[in-house]
Every structure is written in C-alpha cells, then in structure tokens.
C-alpha atoms as a PDB file:
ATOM      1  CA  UNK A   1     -58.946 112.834  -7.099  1.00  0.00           C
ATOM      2  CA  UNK A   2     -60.325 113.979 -10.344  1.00  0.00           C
ATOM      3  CA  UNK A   3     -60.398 112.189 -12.936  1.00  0.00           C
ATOM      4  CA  UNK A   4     -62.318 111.433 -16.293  1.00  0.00           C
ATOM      5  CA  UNK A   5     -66.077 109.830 -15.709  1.00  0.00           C
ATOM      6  CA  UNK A   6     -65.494 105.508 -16.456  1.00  0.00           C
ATOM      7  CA  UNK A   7     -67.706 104.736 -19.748  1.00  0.00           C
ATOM      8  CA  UNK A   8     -67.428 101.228 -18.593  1.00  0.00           C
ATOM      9  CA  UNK A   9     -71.074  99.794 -19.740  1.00  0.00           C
ATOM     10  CA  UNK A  10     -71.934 101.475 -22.577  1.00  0.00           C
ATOM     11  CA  UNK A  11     -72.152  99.951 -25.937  1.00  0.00           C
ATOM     12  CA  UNK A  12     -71.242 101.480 -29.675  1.00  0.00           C
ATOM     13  CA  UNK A  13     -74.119 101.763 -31.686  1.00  0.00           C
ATOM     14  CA  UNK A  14     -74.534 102.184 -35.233  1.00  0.00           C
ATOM     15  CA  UNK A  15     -76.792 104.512 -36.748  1.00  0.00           C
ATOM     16  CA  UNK A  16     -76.931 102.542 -40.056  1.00  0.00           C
ATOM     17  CA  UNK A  17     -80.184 103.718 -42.019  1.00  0.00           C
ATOM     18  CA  UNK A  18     -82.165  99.792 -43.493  1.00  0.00           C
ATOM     19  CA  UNK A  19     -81.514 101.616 -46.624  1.00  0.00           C
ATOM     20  CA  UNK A  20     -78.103 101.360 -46.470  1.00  0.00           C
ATOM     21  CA  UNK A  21     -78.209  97.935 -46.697  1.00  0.00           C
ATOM     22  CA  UNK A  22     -79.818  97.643 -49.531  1.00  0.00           C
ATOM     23  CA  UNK A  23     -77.554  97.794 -53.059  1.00  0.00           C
ATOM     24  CA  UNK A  24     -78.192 100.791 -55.156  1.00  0.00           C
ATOM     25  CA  UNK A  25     -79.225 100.293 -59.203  1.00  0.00           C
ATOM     26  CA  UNK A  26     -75.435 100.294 -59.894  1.00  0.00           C
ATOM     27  CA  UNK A  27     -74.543  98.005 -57.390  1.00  0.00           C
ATOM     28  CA  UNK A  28     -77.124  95.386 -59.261  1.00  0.00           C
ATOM     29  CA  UNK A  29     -76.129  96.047 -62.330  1.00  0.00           C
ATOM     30  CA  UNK A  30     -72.184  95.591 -61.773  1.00  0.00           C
ATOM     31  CA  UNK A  31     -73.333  92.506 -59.884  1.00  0.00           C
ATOM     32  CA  UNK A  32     -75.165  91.487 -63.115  1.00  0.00           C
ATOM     33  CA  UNK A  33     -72.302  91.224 -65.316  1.00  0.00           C
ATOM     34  CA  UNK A  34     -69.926  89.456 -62.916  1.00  0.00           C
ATOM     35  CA  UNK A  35     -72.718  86.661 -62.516  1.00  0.00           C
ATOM     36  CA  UNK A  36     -70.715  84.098 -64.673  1.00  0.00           C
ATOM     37  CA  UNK A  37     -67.355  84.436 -62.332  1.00  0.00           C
ATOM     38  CA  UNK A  38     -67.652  82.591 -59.671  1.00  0.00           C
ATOM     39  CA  UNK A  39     -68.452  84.732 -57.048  1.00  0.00           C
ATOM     40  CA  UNK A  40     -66.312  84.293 -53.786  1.00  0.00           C
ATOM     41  CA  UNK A  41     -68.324  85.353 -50.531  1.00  0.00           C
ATOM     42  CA  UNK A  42     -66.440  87.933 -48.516  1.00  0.00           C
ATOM     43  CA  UNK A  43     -65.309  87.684 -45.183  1.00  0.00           C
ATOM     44  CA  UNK A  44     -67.063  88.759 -42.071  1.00  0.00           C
ATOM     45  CA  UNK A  45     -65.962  91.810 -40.406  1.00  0.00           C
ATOM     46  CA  UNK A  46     -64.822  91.252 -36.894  1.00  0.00           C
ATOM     47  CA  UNK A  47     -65.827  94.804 -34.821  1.00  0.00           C
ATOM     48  CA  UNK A  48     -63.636  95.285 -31.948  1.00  0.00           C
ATOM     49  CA  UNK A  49     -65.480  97.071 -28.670  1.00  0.00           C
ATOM     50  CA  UNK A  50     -62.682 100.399 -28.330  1.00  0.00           C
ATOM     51  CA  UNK A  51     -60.848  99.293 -24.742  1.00  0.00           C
ATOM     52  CA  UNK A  52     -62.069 101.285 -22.025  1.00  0.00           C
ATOM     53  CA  UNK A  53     -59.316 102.860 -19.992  1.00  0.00           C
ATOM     54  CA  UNK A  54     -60.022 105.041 -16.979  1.00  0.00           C
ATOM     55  CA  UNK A  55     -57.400 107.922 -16.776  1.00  0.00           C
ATOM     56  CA  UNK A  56     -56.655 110.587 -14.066  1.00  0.00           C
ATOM     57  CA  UNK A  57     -55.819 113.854 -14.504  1.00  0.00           C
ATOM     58  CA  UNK A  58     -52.963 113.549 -11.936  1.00  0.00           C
ATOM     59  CA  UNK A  59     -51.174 110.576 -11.311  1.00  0.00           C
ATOM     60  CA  UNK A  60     -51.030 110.977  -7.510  1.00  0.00           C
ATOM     61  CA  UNK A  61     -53.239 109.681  -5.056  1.00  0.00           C
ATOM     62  CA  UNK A  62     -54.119 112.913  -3.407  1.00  0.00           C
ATOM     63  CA  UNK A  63     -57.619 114.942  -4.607  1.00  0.00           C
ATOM     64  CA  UNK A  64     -57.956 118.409  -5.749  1.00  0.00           C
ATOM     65  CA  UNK A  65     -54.090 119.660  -6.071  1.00  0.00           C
ATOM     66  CA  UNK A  66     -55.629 122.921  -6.673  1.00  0.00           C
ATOM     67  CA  UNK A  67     -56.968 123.615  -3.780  1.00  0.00           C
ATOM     68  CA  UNK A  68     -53.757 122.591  -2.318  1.00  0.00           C
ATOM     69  CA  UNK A  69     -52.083 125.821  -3.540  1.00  0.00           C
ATOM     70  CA  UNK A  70     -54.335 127.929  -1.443  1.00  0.00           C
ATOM     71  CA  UNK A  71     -52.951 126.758   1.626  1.00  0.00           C
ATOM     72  CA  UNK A  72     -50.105 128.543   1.947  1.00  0.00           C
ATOM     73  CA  UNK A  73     -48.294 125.874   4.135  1.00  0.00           C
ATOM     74  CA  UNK A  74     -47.961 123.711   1.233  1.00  0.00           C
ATOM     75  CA  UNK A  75     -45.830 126.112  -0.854  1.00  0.00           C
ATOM     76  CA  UNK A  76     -42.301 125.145  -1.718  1.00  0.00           C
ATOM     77  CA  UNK A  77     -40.164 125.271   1.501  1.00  0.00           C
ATOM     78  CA  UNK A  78     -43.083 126.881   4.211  1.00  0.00           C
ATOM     79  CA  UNK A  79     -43.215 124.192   6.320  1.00  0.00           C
ATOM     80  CA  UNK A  80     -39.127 123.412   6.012  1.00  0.00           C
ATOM     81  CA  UNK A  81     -38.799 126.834   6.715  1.00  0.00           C
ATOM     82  CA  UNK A  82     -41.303 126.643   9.807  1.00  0.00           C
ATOM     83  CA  UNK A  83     -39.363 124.483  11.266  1.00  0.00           C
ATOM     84  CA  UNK A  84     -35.966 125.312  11.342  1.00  0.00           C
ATOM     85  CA  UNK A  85     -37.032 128.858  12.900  1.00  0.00           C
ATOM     86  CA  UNK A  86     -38.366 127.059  15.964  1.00  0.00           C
ATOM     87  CA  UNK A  87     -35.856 124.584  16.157  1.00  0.00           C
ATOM     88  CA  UNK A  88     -33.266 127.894  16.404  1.00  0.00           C
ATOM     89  CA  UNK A  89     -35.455 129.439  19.093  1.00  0.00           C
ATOM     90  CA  UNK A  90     -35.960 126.376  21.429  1.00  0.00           C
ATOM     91  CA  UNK A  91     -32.279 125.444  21.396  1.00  0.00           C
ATOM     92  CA  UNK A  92     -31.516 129.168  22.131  1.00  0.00           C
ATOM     93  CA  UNK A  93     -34.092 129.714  24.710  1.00  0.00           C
ATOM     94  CA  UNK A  94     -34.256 126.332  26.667  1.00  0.00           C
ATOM     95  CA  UNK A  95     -31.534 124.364  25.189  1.00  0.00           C
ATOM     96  CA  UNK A  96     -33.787 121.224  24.715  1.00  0.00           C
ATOM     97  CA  UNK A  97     -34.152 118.904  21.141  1.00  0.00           C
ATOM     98  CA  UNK A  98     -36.960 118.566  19.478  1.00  0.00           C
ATOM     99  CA  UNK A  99     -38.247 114.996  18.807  1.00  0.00           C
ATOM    100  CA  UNK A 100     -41.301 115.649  16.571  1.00  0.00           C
ATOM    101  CA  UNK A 101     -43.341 118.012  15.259  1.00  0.00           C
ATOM    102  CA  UNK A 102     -46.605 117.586  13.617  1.00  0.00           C
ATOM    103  CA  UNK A 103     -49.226 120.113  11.697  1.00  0.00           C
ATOM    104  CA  UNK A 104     -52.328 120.105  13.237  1.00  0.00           C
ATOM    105  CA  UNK A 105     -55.809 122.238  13.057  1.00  0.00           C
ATOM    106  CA  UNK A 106     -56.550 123.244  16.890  1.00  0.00           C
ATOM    107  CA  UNK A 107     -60.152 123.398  18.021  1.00  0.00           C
ATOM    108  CA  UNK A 108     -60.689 125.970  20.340  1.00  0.00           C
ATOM    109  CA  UNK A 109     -63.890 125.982  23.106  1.00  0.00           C
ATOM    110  CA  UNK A 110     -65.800 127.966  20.823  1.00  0.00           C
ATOM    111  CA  UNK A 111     -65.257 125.321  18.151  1.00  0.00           C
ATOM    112  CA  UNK A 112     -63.001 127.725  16.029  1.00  0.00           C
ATOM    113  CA  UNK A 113     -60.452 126.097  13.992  1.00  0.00           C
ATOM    114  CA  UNK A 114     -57.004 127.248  14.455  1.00  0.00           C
ATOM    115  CA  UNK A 115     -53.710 126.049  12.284  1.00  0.00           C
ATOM    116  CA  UNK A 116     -50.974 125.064  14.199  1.00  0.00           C
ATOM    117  CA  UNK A 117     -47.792 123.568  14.471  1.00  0.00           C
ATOM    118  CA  UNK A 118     -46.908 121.157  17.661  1.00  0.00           C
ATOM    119  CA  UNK A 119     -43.418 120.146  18.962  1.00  0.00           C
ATOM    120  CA  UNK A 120     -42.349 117.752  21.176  1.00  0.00           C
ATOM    121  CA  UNK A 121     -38.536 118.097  23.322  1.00  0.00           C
ATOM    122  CA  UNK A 122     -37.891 116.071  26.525  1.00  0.00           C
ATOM    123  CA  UNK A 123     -39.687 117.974  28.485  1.00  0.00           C
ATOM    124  CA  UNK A 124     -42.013 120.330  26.558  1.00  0.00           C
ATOM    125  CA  UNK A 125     -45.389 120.342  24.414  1.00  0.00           C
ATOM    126  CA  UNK A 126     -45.118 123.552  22.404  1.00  0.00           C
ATOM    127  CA  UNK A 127     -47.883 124.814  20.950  1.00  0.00           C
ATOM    128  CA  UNK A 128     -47.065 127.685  18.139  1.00  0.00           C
ATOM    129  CA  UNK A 129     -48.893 129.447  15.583  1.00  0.00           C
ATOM    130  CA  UNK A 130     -46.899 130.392  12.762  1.00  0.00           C
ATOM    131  CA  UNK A 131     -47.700 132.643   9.966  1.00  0.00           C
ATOM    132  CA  UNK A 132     -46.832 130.813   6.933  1.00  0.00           C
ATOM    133  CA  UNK A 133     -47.371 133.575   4.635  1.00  0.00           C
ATOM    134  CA  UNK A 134     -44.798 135.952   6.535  1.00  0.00           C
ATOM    135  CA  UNK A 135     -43.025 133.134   7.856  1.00  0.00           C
ATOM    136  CA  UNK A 136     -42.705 134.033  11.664  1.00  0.00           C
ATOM    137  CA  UNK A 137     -43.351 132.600  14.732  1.00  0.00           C
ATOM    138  CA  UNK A 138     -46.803 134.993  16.108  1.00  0.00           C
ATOM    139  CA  UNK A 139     -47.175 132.873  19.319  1.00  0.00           C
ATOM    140  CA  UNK A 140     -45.328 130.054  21.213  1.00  0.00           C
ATOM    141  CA  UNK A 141     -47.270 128.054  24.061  1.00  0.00           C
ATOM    142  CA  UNK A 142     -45.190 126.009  26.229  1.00  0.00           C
ATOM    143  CA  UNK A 143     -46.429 123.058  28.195  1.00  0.00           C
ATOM    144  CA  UNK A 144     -44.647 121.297  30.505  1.00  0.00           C
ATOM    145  CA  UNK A 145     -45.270 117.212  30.063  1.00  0.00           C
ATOM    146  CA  UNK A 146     -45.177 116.936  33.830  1.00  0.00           C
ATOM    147  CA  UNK A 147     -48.233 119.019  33.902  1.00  0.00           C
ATOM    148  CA  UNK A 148     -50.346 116.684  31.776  1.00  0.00           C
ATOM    149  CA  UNK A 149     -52.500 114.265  33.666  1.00  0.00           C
ATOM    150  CA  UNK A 150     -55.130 113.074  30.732  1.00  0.00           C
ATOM    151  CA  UNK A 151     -55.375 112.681  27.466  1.00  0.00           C
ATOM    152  CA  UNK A 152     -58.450 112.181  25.626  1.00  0.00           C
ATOM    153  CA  UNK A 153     -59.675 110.374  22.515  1.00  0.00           C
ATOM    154  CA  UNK A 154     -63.054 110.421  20.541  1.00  0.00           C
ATOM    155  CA  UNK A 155     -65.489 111.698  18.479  1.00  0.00           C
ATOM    156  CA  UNK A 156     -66.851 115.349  18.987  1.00  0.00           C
ATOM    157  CA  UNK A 157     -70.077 116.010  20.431  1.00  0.00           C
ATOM    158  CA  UNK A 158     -72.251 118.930  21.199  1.00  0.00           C
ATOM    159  CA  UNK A 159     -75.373 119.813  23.317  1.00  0.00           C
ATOM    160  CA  UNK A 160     -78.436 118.478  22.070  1.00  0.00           C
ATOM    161  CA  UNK A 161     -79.179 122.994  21.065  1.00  0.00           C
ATOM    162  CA  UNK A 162     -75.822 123.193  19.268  1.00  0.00           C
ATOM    163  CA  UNK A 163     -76.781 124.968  15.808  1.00  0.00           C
ATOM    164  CA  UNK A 164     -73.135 123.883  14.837  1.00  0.00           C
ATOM    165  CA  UNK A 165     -72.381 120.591  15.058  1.00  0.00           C
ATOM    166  CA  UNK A 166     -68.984 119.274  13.762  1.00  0.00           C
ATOM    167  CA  UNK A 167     -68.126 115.301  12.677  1.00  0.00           C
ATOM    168  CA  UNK A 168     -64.951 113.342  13.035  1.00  0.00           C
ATOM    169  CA  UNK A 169     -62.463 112.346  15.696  1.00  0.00           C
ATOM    170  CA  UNK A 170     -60.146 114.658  17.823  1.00  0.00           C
ATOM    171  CA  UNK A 171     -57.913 114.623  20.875  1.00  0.00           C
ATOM    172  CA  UNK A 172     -57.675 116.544  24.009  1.00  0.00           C
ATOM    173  CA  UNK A 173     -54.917 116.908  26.009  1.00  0.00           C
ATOM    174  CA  UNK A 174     -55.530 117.857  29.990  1.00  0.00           C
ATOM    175  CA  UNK A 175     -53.209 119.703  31.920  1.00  0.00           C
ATOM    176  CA  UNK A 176     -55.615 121.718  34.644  1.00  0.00           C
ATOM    177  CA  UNK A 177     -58.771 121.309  35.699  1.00  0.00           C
ATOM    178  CA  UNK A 178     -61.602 122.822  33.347  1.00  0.00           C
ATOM    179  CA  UNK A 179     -63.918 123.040  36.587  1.00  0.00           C
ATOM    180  CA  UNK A 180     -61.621 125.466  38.177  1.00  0.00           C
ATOM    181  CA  UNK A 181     -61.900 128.112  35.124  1.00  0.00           C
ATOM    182  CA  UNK A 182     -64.488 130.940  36.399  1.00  0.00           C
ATOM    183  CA  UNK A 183     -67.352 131.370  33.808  1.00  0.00           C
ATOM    184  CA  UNK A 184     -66.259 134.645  32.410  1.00  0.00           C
ATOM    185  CA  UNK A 185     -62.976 132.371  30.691  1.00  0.00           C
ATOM    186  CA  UNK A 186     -65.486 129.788  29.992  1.00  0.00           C
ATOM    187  CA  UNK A 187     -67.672 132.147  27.220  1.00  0.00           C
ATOM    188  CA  UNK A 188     -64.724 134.633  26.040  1.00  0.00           C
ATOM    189  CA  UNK A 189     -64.276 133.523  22.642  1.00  0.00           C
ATOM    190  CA  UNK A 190     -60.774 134.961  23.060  1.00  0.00           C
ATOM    191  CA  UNK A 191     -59.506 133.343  26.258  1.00  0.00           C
ATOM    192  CA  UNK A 192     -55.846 132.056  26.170  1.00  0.00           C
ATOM    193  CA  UNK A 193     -56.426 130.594  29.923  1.00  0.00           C
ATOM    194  CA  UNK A 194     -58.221 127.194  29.302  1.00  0.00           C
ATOM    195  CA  UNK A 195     -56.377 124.540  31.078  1.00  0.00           C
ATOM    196  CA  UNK A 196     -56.747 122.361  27.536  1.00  0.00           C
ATOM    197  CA  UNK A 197     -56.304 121.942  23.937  1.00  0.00           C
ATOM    198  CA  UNK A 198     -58.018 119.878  21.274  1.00  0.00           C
ATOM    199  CA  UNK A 199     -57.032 119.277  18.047  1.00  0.00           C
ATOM    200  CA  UNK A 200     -58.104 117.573  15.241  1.00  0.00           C
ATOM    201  CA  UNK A 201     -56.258 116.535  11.348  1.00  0.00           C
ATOM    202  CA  UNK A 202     -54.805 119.203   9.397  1.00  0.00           C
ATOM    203  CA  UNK A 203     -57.317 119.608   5.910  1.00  0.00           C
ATOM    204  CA  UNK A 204     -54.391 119.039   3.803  1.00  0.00           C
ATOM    205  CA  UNK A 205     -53.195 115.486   5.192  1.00  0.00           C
ATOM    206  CA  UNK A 206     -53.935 114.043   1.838  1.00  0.00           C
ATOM    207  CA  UNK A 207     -51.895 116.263  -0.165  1.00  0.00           C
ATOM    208  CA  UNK A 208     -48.674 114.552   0.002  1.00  0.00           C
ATOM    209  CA  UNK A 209     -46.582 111.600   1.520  1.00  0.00           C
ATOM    210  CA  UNK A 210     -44.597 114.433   3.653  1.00  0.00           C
ATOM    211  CA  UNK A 211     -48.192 115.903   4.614  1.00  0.00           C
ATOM    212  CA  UNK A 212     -49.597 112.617   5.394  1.00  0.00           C
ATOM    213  CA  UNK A 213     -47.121 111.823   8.234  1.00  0.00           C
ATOM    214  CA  UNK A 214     -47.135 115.327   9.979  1.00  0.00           C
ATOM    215  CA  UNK A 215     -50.856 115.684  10.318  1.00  0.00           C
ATOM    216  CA  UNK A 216     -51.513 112.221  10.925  1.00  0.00           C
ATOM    217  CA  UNK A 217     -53.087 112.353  14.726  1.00  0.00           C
ATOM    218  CA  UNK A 218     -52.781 109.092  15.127  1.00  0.00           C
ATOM    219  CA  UNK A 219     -48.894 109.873  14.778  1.00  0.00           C
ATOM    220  CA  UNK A 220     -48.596 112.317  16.789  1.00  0.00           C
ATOM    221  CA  UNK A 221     -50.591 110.308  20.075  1.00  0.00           C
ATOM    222  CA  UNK A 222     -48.325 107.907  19.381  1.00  0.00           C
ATOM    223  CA  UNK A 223     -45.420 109.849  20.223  1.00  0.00           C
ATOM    224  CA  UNK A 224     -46.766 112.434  23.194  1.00  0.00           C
ATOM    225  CA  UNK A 225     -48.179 109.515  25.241  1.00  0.00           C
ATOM    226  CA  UNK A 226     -44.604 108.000  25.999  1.00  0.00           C
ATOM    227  CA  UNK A 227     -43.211 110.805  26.274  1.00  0.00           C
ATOM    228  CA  UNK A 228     -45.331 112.197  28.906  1.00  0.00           C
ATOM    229  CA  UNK A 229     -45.285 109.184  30.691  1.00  0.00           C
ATOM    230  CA  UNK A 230     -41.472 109.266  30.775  1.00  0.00           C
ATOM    231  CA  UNK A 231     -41.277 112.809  32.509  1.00  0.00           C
ATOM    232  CA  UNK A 232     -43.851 111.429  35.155  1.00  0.00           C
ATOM    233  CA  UNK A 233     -41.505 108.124  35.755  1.00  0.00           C
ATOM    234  CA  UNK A 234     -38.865 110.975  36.153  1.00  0.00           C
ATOM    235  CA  UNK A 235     -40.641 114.127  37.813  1.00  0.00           C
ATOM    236  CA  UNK A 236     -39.862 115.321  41.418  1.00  0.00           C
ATOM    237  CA  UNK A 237     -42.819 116.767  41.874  1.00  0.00           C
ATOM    238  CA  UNK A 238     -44.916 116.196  44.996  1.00  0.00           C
ATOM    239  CA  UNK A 239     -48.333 114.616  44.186  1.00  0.00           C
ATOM    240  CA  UNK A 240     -47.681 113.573  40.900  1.00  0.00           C
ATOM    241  CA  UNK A 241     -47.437 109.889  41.235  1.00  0.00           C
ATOM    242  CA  UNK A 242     -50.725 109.334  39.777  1.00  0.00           C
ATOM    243  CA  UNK A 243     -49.169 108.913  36.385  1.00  0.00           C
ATOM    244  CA  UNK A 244     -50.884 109.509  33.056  1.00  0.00           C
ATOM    245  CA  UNK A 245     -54.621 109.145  32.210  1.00  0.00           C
ATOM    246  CA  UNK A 246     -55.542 107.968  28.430  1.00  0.00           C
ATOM    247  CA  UNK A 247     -59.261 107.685  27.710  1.00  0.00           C
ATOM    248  CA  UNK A 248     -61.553 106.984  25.006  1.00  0.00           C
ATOM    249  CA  UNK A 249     -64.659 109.228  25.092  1.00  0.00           C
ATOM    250  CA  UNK A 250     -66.682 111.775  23.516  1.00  0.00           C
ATOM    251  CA  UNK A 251     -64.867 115.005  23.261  1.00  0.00           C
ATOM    252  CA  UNK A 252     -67.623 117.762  24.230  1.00  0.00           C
ATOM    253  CA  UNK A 253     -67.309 121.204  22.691  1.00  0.00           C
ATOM    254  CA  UNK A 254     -69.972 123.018  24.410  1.00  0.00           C
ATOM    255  CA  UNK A 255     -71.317 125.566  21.723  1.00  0.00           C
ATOM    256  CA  UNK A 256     -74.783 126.625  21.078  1.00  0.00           C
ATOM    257  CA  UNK A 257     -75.744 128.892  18.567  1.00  0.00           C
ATOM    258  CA  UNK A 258     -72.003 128.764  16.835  1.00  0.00           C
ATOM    259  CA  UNK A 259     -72.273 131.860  14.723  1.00  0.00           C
ATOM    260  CA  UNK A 260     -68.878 132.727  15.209  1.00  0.00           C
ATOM    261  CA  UNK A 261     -67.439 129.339  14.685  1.00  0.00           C
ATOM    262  CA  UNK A 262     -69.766 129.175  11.531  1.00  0.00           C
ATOM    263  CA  UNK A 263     -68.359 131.968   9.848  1.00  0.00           C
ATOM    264  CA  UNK A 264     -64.899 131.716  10.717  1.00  0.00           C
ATOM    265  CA  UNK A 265     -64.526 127.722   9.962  1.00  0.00           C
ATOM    266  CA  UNK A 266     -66.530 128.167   6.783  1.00  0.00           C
ATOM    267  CA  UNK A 267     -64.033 131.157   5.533  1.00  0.00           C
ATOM    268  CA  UNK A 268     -60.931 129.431   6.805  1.00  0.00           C
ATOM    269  CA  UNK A 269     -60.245 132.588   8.876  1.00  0.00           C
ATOM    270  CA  UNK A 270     -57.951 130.070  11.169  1.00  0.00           C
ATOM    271  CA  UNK A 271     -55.385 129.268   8.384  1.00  0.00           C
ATOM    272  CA  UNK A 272     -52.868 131.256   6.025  1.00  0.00           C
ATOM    273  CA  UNK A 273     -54.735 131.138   3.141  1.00  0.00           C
ATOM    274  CA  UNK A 274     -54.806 132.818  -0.744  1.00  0.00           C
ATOM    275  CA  UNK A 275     -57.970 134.467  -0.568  1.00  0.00           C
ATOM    276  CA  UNK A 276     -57.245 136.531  -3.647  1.00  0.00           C
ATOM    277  CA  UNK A 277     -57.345 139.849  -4.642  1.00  0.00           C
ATOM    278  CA  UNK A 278     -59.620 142.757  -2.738  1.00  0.00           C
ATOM    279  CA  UNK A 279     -60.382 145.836  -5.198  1.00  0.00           C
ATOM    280  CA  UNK A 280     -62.459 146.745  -7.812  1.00  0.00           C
END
C-alpha cells in the first residue's frame, strides 16, 4: 500500500534568533512610560504539538492499484466474462456443472510461469488458458478426477546448480507417473505430455476481495481434494481402490541454468499484460 511516510517522532523546532528576545529601544521606552500602571503579567502561551495523522493514498487494503491495471484480468468484466464462456462450452460439450473455478499462475517443468484459469465439475479438472485481452478460450485441458492419485503440498526446491531458484509454496497435482515420461519430454521446454501440473498464487491475489478468494490456493485444495476423493468412492475402474494420496513435501522443479524461465518470468511473458506501446 502506499501511503505518506509517518512523521511520528519528530519534534517542531523554533528557529528563534536570542535577539529576538530581547526588547528593541522602542519597546523600553513604551515600557518606560507605562511604569506607574500597574503592570499585569501576561499569560503563558500554551504550544500545541500539530496531531500526527498517517494517511493513505487509497483507502483499500490492497498495494500498488497501479500496477493492477496492467494485468489485463483485472479490467472491468475480464474475468466475469472468462467465465461465462467456459461455463457455455462445458455444458455444451460434456453437459457437466461447474463447482468452482479459481485463477491461478501454473508452473511449468521448466519453471515458466503460466496464467491460468482452473475449473472444477463432478467429474473434471479443467485446465484452460484464456486470453484475457481477446477474451477467448486458446486451450482447454481436461482431467479426469479418477485419474488423480496424489496431490502434493510444499515449498519449491531446486538442485543444489539451479541458477534460478524460486521462493514460496505451490501444489502439484499427480495423475501419471513422471518416471514413465522418456527424457526427450523431460527437457522440451514445450512439452504438453507431463503427467502433472503445479501451480502456485495468482500475483494479483491482493488486489481485491473478489481476487482474494479465486487465487487463494489454499481455496482451491480445499475444494479438489473432496472432490477427487468422491469420484474414487464412486469410480468403476479396475485398480483404483487405492484412493487418494495428499502429501506435504518439497515440490522439486528440476532446472539448472533457467535462462529461459529467467527471462520469461521476469517479463511476465506468461500473462496478458499492457506492455505499452512498440514504435518510435
């Protein structure tokens, strides 16, 4: 939040010269003649300290509303919008309801950061990135919640080599077997096959009370874990009795030199965003 520095501590002082204390040659002589009246002293002069009030600039909770406006999810009616166009293409396509949908930032395995939008329906994690500046739908990822065997919660961490290291807490949700992935899916930067997804707050949580509740993480465990486990209680699959695995561990992002991730995450490349004008 920004707001105007506290002068809580500091003192008014007077820059009174001595000399100014002392009466000038007409003072004394007015003084002179009024000796025979009885001279009444004057009253002291009370100084009062100015209060010291700390004011914002904004009267909201929420720092740097500027920067705000750059996102372009956070214009008027983006996210509403969002929203109802998926809502229209799930019922359409698989007739199912949504029960929640959250904004999130994905994390890819090359530690890029991705914005994205994640729904939850009976039996369906969707995964879609949406371009909020030409508000469409680019691509839809659908999940099924029988598929998901672990979820995982912690801090990041990287190989001891890692040039780009990232703080904070994510989750990582499970639904094949990273082993299993050949090594040429492992290091493409642009692989779409990983049998995983982590994801991490949205930047602009604190921007809002509406923002606050759909990027919450926190939120949206709450809501995937039951619902996953209530598709296992009710899947017909064979060898699916295991039910649903929720641990609390280091999430490991296995990056080394990061150049890509440093330039990309640095720029924002993974979100609509103003970036301003190109020309000369």
């Amino acid at each position: 939040m920004s707001r105007i520095g506290s002068f809580e501590g500091f003192q008014p002082v007077s820059l009174k010269r001595e000399e100014d204390d002392q009466p000038s040659e007409t003072d004394q002589l007015s003084m002179e003649e009024r000796e025979p009246e009885t001279q009444v002293p004057a009253p002291k002069q009370i100084s009062r300290l100015p209060s010291v009030v700390e004011s914002a600039l904004y009267p909201n909770p929420y720092h740097k509303p500027y920067l705000s406006r750059k996102y372009f999810v956070t214009r008027p009616g983006a996210i509403e919008t969002a929203i109802e166009d998926l809502k229209g293409h799930i019922t359409k396509t698989s007739g199912e309801t949504i029960q929640g949908f959250w904004l999130l930032t994905e994390i890819d395995h090359w530690n890029n950061e991705k914005e994205r939008i994640l729904l939850i329906t009976e039996k369906t994690l969707l995964i879609c990135k949406y371009d909020f500046i030409m508000l469409c739908c680019v691509q839809l990822q659908w999940i099924p919640l029988s598929a998901i065997y672990c979820i995982c919660l912690g801090k990041f961490s990287f190989p001891a080599m890692s040039l780009d290291k990232r703080q904070g807490e994510g989750l990582r949700i499970y639904w094949g077997s990273p082993e299993q992935q050949s090594l040429l899916v492992r290091w493409n930067p642009w692989s779409t096959e990983m049998p995983f997804a982590t994801f991490t707050e949205h930047p602009m949580k604190y921007t809002s009370e509406k923002f606050l509740e759909i990027c919450k993480l926190s939120a949206f465990t709450s809501k995937l874990v039951p619902a996953i486990q209530n598709t296992h209680k009710n899947s017909t699959e064979s060898g699916r009795g295991k039910g649903l695995m929720v641990l609390t561990e280091p999430i490991l992002i296995e990056t080394y030199t990061g150049l890509m991730s440093f330039i990309g995450n640095r720029n924002k490349l993974g979100y609509s965003l103003a970036r301003g004008s190109i020309g000369f």
